[in-house]
Protein backbone atom coordinates (compact mmCIF):
# COMPACT_ATOMS: atom_id res chain seq x y z
CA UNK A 1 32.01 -0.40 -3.54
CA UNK A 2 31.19 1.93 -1.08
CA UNK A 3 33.34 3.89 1.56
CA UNK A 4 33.29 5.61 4.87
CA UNK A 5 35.63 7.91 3.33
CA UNK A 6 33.20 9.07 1.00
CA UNK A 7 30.50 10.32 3.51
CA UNK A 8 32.65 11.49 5.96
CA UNK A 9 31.26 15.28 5.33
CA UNK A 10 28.06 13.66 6.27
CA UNK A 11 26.08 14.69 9.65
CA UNK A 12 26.19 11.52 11.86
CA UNK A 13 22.76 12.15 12.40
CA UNK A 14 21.90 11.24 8.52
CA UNK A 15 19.34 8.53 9.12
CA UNK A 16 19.96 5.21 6.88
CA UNK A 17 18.70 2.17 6.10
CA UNK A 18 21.56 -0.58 6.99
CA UNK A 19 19.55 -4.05 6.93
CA UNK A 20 16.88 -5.54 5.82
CA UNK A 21 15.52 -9.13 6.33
CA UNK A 22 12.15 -10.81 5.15
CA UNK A 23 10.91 -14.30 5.27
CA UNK A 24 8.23 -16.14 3.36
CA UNK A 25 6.70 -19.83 3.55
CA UNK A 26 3.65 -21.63 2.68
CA UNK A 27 3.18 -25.00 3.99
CA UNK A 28 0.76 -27.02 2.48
CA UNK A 29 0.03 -29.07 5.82
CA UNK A 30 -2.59 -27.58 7.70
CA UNK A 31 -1.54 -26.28 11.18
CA UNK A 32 1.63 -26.10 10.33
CA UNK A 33 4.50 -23.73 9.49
CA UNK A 34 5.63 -20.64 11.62
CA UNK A 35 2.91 -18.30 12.80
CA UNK A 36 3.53 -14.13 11.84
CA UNK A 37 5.35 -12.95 14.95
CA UNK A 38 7.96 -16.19 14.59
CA UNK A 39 8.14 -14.76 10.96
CA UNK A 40 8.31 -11.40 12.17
CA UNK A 41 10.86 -12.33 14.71
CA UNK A 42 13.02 -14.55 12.01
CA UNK A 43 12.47 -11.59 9.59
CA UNK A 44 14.37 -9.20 12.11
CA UNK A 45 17.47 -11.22 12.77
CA UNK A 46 17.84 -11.69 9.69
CA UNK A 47 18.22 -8.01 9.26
CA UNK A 48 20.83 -7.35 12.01
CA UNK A 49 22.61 -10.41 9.74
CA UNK A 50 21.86 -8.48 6.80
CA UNK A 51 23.87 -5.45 8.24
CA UNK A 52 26.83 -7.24 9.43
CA UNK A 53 26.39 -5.06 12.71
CA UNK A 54 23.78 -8.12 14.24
CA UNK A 55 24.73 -6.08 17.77
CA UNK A 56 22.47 -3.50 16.91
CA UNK A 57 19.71 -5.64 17.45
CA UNK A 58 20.46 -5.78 21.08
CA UNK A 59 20.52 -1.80 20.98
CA UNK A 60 16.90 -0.83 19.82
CA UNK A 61 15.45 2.30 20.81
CA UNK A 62 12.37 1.20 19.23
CA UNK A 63 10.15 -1.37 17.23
CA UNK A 64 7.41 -0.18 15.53
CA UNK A 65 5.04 -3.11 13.55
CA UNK A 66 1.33 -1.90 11.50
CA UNK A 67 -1.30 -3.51 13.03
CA UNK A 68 -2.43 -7.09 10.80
CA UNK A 69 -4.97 -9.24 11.03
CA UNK A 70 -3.37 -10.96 14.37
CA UNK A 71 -4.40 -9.91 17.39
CA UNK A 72 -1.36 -9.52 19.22
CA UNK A 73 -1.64 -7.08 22.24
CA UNK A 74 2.17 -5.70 22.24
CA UNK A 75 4.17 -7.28 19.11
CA UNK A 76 6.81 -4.47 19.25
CA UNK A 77 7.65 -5.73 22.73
CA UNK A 78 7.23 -9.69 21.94
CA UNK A 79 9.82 -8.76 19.09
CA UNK A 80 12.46 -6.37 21.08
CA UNK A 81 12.33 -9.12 23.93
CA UNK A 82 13.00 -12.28 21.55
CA UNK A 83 16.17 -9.94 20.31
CA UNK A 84 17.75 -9.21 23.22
CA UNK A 85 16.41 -5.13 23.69
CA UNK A 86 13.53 -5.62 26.25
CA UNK A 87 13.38 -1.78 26.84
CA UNK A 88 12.95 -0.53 23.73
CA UNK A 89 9.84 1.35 23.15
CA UNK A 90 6.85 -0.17 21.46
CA UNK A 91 4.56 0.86 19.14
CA UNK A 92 1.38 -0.47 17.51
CA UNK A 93 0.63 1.40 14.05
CA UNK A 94 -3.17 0.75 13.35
CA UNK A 95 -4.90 -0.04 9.76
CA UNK A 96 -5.63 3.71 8.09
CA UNK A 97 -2.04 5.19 9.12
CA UNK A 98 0.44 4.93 5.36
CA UNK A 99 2.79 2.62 6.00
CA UNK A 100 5.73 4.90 5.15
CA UNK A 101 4.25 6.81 8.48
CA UNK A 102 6.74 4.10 10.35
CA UNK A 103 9.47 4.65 8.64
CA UNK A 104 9.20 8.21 8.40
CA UNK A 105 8.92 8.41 12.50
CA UNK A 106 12.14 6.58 12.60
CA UNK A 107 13.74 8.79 9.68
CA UNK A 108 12.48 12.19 12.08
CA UNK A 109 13.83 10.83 14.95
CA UNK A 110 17.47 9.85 14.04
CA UNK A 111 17.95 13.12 12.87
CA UNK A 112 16.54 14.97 16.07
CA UNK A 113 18.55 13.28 18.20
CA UNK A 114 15.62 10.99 19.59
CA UNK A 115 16.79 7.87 18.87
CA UNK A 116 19.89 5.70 17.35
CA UNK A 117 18.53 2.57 16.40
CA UNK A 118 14.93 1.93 15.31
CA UNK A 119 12.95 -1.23 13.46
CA UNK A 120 10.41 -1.60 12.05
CA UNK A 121 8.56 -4.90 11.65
CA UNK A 122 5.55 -6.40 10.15
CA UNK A 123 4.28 -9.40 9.07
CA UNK A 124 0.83 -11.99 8.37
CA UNK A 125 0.45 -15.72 8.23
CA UNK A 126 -3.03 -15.41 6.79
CA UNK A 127 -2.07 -18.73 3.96
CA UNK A 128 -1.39 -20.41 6.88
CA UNK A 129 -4.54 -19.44 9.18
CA UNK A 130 -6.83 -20.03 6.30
CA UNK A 131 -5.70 -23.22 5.31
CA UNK A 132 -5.59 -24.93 8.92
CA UNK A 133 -9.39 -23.39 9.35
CA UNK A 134 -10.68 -24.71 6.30
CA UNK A 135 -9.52 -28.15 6.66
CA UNK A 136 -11.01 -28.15 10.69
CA UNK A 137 -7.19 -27.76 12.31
CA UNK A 138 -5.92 -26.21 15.25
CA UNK A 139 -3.28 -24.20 15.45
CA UNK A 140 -1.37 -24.52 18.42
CA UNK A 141 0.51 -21.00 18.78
CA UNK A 142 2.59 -19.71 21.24
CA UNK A 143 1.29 -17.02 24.16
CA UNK A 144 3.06 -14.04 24.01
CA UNK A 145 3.01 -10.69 25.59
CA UNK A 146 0.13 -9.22 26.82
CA UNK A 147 -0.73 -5.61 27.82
CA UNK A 148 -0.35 -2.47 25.40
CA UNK A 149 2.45 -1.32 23.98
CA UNK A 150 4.08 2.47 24.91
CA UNK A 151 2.32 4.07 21.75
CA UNK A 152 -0.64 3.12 19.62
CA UNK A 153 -1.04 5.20 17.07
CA UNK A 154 -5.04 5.35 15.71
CA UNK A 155 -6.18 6.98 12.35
CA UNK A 156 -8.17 9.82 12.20
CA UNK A 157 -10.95 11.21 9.65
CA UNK A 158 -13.73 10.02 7.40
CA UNK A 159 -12.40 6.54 5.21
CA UNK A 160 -15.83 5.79 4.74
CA UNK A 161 -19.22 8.15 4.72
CA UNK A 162 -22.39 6.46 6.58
CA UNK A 163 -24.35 7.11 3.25
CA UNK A 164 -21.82 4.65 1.54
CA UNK A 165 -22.95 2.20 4.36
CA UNK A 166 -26.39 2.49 3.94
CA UNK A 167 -25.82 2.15 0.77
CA UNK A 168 -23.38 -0.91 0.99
CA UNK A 169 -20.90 0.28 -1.18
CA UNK A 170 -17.96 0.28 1.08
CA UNK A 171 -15.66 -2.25 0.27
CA UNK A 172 -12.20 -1.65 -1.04
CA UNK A 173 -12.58 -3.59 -4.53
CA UNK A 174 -16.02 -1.61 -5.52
CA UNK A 175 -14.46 1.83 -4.05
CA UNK A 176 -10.97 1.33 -6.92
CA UNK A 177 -14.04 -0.09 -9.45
CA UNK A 178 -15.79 3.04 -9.38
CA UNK A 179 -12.33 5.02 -9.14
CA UNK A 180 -11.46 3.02 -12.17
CA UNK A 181 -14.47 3.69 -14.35
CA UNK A 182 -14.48 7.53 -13.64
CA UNK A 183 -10.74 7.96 -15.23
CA UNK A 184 -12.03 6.09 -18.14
CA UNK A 185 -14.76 8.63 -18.83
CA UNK A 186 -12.02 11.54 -17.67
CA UNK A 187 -9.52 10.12 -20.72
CA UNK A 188 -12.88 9.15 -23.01
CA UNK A 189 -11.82 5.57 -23.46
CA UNK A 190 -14.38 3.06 -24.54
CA UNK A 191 -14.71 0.14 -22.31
CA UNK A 192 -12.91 -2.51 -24.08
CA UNK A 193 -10.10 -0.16 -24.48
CA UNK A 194 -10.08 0.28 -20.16
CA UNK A 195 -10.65 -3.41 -20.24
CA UNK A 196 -7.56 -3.77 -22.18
CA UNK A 197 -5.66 -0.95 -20.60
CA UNK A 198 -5.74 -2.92 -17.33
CA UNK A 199 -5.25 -6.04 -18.50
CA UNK A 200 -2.02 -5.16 -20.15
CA UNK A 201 -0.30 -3.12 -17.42
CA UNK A 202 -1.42 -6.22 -14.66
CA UNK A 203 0.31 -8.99 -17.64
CA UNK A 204 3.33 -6.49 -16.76
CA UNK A 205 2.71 -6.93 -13.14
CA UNK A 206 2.93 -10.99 -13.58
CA UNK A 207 5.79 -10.54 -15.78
CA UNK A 208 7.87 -8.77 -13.04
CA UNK A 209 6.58 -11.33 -10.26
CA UNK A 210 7.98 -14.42 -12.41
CA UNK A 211 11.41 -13.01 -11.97
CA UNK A 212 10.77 -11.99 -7.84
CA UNK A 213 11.66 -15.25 -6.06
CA UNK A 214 9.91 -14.57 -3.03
CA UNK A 215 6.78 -13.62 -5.33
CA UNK A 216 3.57 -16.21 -3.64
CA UNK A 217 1.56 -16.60 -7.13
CA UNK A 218 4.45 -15.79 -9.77
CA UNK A 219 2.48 -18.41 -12.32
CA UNK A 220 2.07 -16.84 -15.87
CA UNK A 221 -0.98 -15.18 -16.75
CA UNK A 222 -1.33 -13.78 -20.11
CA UNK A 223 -3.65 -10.37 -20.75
CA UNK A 224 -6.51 -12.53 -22.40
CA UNK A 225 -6.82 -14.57 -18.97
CA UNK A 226 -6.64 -10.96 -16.54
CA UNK A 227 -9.25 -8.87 -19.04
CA UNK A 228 -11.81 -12.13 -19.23
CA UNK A 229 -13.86 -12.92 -16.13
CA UNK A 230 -13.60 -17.23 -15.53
CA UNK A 231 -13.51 -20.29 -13.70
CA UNK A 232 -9.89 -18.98 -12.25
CA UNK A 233 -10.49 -15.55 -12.97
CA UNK A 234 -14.21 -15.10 -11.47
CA UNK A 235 -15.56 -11.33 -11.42
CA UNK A 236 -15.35 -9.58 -8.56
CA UNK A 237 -16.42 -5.20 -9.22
CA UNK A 238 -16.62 -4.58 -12.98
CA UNK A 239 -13.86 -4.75 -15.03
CA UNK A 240 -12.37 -6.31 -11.78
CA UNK A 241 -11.57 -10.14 -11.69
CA UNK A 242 -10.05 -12.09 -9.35
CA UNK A 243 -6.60 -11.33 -10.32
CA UNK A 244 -6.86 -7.62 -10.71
CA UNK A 245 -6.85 -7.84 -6.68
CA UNK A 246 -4.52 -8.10 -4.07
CA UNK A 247 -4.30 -11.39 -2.78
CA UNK A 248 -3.92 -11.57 1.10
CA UNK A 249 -3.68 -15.03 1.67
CA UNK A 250 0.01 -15.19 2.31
CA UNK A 251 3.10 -15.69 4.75
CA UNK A 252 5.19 -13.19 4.39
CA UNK A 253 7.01 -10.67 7.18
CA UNK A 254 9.60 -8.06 7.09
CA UNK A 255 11.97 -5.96 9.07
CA UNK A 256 13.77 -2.87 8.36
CA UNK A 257 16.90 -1.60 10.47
CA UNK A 258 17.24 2.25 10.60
CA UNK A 259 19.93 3.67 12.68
CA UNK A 260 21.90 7.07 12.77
CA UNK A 261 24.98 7.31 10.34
CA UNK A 262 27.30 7.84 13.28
CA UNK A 263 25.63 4.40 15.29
CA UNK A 264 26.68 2.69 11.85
CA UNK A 265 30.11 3.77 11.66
CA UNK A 266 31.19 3.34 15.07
CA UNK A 267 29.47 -0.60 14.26
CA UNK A 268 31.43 -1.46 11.57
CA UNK A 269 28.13 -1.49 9.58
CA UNK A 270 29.10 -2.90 5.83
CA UNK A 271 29.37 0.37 3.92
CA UNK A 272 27.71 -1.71 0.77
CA UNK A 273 24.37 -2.15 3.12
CA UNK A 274 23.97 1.67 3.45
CA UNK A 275 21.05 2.88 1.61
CA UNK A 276 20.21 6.80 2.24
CA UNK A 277 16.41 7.74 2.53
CA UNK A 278 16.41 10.85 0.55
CA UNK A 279 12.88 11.64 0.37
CA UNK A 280 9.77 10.84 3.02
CA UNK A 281 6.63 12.21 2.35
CA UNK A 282 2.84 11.85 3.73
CA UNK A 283 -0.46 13.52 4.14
CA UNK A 284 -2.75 12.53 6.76
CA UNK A 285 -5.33 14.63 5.54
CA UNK A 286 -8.76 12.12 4.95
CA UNK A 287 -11.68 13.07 2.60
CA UNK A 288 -13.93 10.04 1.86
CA UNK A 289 -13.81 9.06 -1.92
CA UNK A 290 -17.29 10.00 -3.16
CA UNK A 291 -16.99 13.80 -1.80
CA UNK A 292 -13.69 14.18 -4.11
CA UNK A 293 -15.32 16.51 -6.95
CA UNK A 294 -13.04 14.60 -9.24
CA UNK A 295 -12.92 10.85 -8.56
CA UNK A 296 -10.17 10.18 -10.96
CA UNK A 297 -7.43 12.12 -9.67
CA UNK A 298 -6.07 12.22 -6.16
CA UNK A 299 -4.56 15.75 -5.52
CA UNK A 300 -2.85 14.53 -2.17
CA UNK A 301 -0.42 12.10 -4.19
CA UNK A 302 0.01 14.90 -6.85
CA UNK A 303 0.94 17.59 -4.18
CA UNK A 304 3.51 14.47 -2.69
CA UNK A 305 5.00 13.84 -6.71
CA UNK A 306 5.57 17.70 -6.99
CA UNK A 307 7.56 18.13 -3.21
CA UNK A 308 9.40 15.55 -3.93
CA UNK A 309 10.59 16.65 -7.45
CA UNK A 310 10.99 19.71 -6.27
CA UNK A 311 13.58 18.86 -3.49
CA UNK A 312 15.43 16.49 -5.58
CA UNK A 313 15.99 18.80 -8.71
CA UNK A 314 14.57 16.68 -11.08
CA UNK A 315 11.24 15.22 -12.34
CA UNK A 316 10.42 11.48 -10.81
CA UNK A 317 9.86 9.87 -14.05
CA UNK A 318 13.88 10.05 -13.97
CA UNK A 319 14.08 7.83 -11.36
CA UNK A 320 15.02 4.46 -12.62
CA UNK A 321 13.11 1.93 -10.09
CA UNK A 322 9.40 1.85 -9.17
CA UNK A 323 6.92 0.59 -6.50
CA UNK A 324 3.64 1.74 -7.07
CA UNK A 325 1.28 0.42 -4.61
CA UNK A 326 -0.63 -1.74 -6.01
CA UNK A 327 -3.76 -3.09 -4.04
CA UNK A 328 -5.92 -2.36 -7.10
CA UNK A 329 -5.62 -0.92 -11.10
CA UNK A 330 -6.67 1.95 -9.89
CA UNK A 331 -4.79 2.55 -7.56
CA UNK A 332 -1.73 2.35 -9.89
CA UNK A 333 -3.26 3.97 -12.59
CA UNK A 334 -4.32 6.92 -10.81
CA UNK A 335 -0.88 7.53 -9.03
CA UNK A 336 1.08 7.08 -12.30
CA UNK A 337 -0.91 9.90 -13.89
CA UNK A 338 -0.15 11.83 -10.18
CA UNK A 339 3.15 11.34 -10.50
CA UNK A 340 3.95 11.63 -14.38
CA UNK A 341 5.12 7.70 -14.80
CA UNK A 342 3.50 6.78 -17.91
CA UNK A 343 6.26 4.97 -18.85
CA UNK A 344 7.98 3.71 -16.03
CA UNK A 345 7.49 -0.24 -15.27
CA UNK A 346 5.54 0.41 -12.14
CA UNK A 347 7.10 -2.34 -10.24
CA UNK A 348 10.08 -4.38 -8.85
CA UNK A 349 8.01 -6.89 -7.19
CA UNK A 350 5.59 -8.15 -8.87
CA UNK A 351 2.59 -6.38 -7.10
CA UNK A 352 0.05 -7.14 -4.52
CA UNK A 353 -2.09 -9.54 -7.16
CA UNK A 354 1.31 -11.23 -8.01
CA UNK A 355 4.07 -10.75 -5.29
CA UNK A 356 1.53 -11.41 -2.72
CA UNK A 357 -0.47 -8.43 -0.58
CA UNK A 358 -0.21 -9.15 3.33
CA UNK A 359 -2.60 -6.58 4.21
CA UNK A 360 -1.02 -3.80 6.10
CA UNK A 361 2.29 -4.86 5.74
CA UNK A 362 2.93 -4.79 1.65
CA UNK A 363 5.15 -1.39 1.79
CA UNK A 364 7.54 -2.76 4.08
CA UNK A 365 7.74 -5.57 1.69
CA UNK A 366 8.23 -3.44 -1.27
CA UNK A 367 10.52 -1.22 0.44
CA UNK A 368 12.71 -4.37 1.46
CA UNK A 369 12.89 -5.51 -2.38
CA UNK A 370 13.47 -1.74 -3.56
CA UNK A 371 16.70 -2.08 -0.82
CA UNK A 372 17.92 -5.38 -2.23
CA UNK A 373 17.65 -4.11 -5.65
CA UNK A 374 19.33 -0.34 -5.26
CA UNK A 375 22.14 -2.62 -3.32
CA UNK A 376 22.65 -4.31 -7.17
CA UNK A 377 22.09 -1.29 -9.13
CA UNK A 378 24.51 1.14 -6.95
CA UNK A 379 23.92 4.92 -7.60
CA UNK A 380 20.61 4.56 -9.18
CA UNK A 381 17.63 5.46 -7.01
CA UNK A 382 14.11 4.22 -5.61
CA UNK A 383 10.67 5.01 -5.30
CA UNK A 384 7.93 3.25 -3.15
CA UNK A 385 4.58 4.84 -2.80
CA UNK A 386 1.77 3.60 -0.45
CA UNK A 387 -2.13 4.18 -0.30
CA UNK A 388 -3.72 3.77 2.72
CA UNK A 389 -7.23 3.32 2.48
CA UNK A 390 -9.03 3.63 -0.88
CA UNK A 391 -6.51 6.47 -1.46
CA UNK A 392 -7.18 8.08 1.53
CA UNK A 393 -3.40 9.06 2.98
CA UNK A 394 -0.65 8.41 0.32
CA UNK A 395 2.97 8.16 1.41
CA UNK A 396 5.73 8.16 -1.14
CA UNK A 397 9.84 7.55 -0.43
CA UNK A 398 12.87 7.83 -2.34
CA UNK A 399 15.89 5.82 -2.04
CA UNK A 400 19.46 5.73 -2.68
CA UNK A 401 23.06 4.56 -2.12
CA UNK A 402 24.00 7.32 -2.64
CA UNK A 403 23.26 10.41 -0.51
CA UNK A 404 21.56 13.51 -2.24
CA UNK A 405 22.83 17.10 -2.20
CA UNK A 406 20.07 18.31 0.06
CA UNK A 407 19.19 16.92 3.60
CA UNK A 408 16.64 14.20 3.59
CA UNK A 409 12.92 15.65 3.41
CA UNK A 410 10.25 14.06 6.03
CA UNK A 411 6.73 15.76 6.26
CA UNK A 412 3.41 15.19 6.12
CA UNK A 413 1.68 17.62 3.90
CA UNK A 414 -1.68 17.42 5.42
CA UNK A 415 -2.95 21.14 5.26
CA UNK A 416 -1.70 21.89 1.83
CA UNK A 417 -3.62 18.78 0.89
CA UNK A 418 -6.54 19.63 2.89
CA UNK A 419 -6.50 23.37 0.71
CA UNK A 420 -6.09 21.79 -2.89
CA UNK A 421 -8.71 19.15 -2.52
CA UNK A 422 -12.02 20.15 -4.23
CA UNK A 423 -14.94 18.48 -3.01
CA UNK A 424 -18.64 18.36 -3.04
CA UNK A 425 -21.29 17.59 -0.36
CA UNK A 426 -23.01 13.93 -0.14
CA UNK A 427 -26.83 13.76 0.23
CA UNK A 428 -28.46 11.05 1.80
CA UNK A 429 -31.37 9.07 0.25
CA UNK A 430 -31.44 11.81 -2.56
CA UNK A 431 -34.74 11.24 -4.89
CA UNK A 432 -35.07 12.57 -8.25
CA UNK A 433 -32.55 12.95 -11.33
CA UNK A 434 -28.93 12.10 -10.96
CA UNK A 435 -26.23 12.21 -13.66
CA UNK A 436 -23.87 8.95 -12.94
CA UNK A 437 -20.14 10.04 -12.73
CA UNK A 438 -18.88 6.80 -11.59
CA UNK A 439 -19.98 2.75 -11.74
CA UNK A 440 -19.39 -0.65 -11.33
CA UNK A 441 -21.45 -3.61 -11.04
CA UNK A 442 -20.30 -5.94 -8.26
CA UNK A 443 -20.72 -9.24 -7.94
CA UNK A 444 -22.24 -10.95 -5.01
CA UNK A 445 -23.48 -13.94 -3.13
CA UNK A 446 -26.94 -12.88 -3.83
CA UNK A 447 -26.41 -11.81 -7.41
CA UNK A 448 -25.24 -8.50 -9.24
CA UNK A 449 -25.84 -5.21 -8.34
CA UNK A 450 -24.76 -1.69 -10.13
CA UNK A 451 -23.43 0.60 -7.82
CA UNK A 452 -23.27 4.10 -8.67
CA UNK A 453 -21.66 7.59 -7.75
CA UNK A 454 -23.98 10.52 -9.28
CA UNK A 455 -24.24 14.24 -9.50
CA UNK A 456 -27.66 15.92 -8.05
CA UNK A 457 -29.11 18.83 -10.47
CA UNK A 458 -28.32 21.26 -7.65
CA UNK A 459 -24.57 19.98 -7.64
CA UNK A 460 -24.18 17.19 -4.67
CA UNK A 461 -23.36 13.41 -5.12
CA UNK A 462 -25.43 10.74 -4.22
CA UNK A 463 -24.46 6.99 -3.88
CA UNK A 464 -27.12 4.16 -5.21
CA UNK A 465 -27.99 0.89 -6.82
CA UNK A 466 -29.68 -1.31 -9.00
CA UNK A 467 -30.40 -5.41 -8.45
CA UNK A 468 -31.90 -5.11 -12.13
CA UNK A 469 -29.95 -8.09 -13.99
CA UNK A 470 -30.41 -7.39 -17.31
CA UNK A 471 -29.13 -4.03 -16.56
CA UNK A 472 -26.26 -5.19 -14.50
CA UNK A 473 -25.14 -7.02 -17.94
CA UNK A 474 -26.03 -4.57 -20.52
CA UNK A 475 -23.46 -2.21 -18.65
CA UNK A 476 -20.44 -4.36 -18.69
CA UNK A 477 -20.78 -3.39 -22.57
CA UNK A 478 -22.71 0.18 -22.70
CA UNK A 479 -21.55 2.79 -20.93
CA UNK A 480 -23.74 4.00 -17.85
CA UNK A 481 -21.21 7.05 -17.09
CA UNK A 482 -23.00 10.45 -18.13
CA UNK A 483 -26.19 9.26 -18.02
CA UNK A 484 -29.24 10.54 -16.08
CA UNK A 485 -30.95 7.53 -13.56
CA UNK A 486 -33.71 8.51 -11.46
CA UNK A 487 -32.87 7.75 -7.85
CA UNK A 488 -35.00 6.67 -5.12
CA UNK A 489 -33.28 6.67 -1.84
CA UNK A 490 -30.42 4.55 -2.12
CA UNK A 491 -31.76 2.73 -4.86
CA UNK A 492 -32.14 3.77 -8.93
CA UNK A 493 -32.98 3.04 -12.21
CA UNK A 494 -32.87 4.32 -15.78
């Protein structure tokens, strides 16, 4: 049990985390079921319940939600309004900004003085929107508030290079496939052993999910049915199947309640719903994927890991819950190596494949299950990473019921990232001899292409493919990486 006795020597400007609500459905019967900003709205009320000070709802200096793939104009308003705080400020958080961003903003501005009470709010109903469209139903949703909200906040920098266009290798799953097979080749494991490799550490994924009750696909799957492509498992970017992905297709919204430790005690906020942020960290900093000179490490997450050890006095792999964002393998396998978390379960959720992935909204939802679980485990502590983009802009937390020795640490560490990130420059439509440093073969409507990331003699990268089948099959089994291709514009072969 926790006391206000105990963190009475605290500053009552000590930003916390005092409720937390989410809500999940999926109805079967097309056009029905709630739509995302009635589960975003449920999802919030149920966090002023959650913090037995429900008041504090009606005392918002802010909502901030991440954009999804709604198109509401002003959701922060629509929310604030349906909760009784029509002034509160709104803001829109668009697609290439790390989710922690929002919670950090909230976490800066409780301790400045800025603000008292802040939420933050997100939420899809994409199960729901794809199942009434593919069985030819409307869905008759509610108008809500137009015009744009006080702040939206926009991305900057490169995510993706207009050689990777031309060359249509731009989507997320063949960006992590090619991420994937150049740490392989870094840690010279054959392919079956990567194959395996990812197909245990996503069985531990499932494993997790079957205990998550609000997990959308928490079936069993065993490692032979995630490593073999199938009839339930098709292959999407070599040695990615379906279920090495994030699924999107769900209902799912959150809300998080953030208010000043002074707002909470003079609220009579239960003591046992405090949870301290003790660490928020970002980098905004944005180098597309193929100019990284080394594609299987991402220094910005690395530089993150080492503040954040730093400030807490001890290495992360002693922290005894995990969230690694999890959109992709790589992207887990890559941070863990970042962070030093070999052997850490990577998860209290279940993951994006398992748990369920609404697109820009999954670190809210992790954060929300790290919450209810430090609650159970009191005294032990949280991390919760994100990745926005195809490990673009990382963003990593740490929480706690327990408040640490040193002031909470917010800051984006774009410019130290921007100085430790090697990189090389892109050609376009390079022709001659390339070394391939990266590959995957991805597989389309149209049939199978191999997609590669290769080194130029006079040291730049080029981007290319092949529509040869036989090739696209003998590489599944015989390593392409370190081999010289001759490439043609954005095409190649051996």
């Amino acid at each position: 049990m926790s006391s206000w006795i105990d963190w009475q020597h605290l500053d009552d400007r000590t930003a916390v985390i005092v409720g937390i609500g989410t809500r999940v459905q999926r109805v079967e019967a097309p056009g029905l079921g709630l739509d995302a900003m009635q589960l975003m709205i449920e999802a919030a009320r149920a966090a002023g319940s959650d913090s037995g000070a429900p008041e504090l709802l009606r005392a918002l200096d802010v909502v901030s939600v991440p954009e999804g793939t709604w198109a509401y104009p002003n959701p922060g308003r629509t929310i604030a309004a349906a909760l009784g705080s029509p002034e509160a400020r709104s803001v829109r958080v668009a697609a290439g900004i790390p989710q922690q961003s929002l919670l950090n903003d909230a976490f800066r501005d409780i301790q400045s003085g800025r603000l008292d009470v802040a939420l933050v709010a997100g939420g899809e109903a994409a199960f729901r929107a794809a199942n009434a469209r593919r069985a030819g139903a409307e869905l008759d949703d509610a108008q809500y508030l137009e015009g744009e909200p006080d702040e939206v906040r926009r991305p900057t920098g490169e995510i993706v290079t207009p050689i990777e266009i031309a060359a249509r290798v731009y989507s997320p799953v063949q960006v992590f496939a090619l991420i994937d097979s150049a740490l392989r080749a870094a840690e010279a494991r054959s392919i079956d052993e990567h194959r395996a490799e990812i197909a245990s550490l996503w069985a531990t994924y499932n494993s997790v999910a079957g205990r998550n009750p609000e997990a959308a696909f928490p079936e069993p799957r065993s490692e032979d049915f995630l490593r073999e492509p199938g009839p339930q498992n098709r292959a999407v970017a070599f040695p990615y199947n379906k279920w090495h992905c994030s699924q999107m297709n769900v209902d799912q919204a959150v809300a998080i309640l953030v208010c000043s430790l002074g707002v909470a005690r003079e609220s009579a906020v239960d003591p046992d719903s405090v949870v301290f942020p003790l660490v928020g960290l970002e980098s905004s900093f944005t180098i597309a994927v193929p100019r990284r000179r080394d594609l299987h490490r991402w220094p910005a997450m690395e530089l993150l890991g080492e503040r954040a050890a730093e400030h807490l006095g001890s290495p992360l792999s002693t922290i005894e819950h995990v969230e690694l964002y999890s959109c992709f393998p790589a992207a887990v396998r890559v941070q863990q190596r970042a962070l030093g978390l070999h052997d850490a379960t990577p998860t209290v959720t279940g993951g994006e494949a398992f748990a369920g992935g609404p697109w820009n909204n999954f670190v809210l939802q992790s954060t929300a299950a790290m919450i209810k679980l430090l609650r159970r485990t009191r005294g032990a502590r949280g991390l919760v990473t994100s990745v926005s983009g195809f490990m673009h802009k990382p963003g990593l937390a740490v929480y706690s019921t327990e408040p640490a020795a040193r002031p909470l640490l917010v800051a984006d560490l774009a410019e130290a990232t921007k100085r430790m990130t090697e990189t090389l420059p892109i050609v376009e439509e390079h022709r001659g001899p390339a070394t391939v440093v990266a590959y995957t073969v991805s597989f389309e409507r149209d049939g199978e292409r191999v997609l590669i990331v290769a080194d130029t003699p006079d040291h730049q990268r080029c981007i290319a493919w092949s529509t040869d089948a036989a090739l696209a099959a003998r590489v599944t089994t015989d390593d392409l990486i370190g081999r010289e291709v001759a490439v043609d514009g954005v095409e190649f072969h051996l």
